[in-house]
C-alpha atoms as a PDB file:
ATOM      1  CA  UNK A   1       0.000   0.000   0.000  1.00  0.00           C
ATOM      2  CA  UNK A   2       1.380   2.999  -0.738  1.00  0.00           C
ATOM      3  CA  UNK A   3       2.489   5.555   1.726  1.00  0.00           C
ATOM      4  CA  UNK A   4       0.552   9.410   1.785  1.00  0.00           C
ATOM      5  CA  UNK A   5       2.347  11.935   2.568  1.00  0.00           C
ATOM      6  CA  UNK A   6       0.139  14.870   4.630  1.00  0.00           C
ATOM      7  CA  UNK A   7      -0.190  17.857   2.295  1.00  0.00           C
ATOM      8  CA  UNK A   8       0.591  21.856   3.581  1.00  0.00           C
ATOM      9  CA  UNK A   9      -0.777  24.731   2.435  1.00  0.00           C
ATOM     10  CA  UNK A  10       1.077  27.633   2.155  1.00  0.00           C
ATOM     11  CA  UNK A  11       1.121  31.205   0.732  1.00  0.00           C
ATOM     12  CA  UNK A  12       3.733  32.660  -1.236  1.00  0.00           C
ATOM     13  CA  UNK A  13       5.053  35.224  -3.031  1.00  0.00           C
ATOM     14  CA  UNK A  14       6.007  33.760  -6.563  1.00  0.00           C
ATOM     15  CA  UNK A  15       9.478  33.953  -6.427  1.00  0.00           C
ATOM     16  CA  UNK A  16       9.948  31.855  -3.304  1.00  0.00           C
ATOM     17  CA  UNK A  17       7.582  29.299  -4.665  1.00  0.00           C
ATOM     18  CA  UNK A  18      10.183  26.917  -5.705  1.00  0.00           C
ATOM     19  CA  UNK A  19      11.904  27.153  -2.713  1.00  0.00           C
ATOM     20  CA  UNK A  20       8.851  27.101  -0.221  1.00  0.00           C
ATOM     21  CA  UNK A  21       7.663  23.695  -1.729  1.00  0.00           C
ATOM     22  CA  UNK A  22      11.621  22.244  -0.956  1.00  0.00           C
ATOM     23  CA  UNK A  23      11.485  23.041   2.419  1.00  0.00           C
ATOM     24  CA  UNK A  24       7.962  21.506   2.662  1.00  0.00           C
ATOM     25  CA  UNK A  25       8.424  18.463   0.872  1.00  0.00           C
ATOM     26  CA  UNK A  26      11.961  18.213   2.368  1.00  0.00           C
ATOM     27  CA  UNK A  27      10.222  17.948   6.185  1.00  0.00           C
ATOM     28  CA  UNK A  28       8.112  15.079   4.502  1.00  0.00           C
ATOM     29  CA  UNK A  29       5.062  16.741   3.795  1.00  0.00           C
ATOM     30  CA  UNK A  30       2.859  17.828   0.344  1.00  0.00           C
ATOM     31  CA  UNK A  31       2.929  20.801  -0.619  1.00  0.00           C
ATOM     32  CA  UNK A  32      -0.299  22.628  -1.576  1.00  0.00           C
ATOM     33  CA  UNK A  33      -0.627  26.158  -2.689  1.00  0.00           C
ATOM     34  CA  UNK A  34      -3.812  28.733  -1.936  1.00  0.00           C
ATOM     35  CA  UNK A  35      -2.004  31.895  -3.884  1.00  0.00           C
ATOM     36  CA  UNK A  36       0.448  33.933  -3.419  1.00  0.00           C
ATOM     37  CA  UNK A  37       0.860  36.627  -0.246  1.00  0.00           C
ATOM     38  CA  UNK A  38      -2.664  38.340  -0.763  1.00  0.00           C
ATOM     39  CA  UNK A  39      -4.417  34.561   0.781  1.00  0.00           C
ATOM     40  CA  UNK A  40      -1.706  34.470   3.598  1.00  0.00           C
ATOM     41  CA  UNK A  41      -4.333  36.274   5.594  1.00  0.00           C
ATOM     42  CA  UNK A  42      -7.153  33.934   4.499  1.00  0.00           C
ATOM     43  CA  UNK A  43      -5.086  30.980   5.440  1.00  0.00           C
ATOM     44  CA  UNK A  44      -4.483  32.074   8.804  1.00  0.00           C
ATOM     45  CA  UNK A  45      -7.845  32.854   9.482  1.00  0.00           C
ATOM     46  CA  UNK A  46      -8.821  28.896   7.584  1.00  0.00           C
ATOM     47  CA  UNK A  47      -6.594  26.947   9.791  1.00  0.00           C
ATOM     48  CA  UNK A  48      -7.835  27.667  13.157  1.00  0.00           C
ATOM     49  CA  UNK A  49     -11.616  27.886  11.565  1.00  0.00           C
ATOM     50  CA  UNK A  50     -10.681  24.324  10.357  1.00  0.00           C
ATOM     51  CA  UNK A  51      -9.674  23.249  13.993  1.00  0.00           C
ATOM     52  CA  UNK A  52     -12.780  24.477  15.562  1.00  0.00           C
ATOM     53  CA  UNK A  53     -14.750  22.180  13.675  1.00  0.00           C
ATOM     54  CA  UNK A  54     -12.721  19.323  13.835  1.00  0.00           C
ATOM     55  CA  UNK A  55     -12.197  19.449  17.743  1.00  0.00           C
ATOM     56  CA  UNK A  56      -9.202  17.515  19.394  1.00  0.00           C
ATOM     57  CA  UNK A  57      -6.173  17.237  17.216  1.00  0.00           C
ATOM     58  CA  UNK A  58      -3.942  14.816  17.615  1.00  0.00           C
ATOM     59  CA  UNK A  59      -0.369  14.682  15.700  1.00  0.00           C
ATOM     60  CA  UNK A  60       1.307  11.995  15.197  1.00  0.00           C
ATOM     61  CA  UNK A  61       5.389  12.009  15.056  1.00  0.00           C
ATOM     62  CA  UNK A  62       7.590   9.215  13.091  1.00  0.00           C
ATOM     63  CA  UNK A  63      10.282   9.081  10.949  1.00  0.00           C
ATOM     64  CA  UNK A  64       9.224   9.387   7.055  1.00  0.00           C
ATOM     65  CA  UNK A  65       8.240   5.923   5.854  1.00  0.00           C
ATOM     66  CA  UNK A  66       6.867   5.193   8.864  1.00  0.00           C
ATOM     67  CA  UNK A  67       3.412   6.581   9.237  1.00  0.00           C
END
């Protein structure tokens, strides 16, 4: 079965695109883009929004590969 990787969304100006989604993928995770700066705002307002209607969140630490 194959393994999937958690995703990230992120906001970024485009030249530091290419190097945003390194760093993401590099700490294991998929990255996934809402826009450039003008949605930063909108994504920090999202995340927490996202939270509240989940409830508890639980993360879950492990070498890559082993998830």
């Amino acid at each position: 079965m194959p393994l999937t990787r958690p995703s990230c969304l992120y906001a970024a100006d485009g030249e530091a695109v290419q190097v945003t989604e390194q760093l993401i993928r590099d700490a294991g995770y998929e990255p996934v883009s809402v826009g450039g700066l003008e949605n930063a705002r909108a994504l920090e307002d999202f995340v927490p929004g996202v939270f509240a209607q989940i409830g508890q969140v639980f993360y879950r630490f492990a070498p890559p590969g082993e998830l």
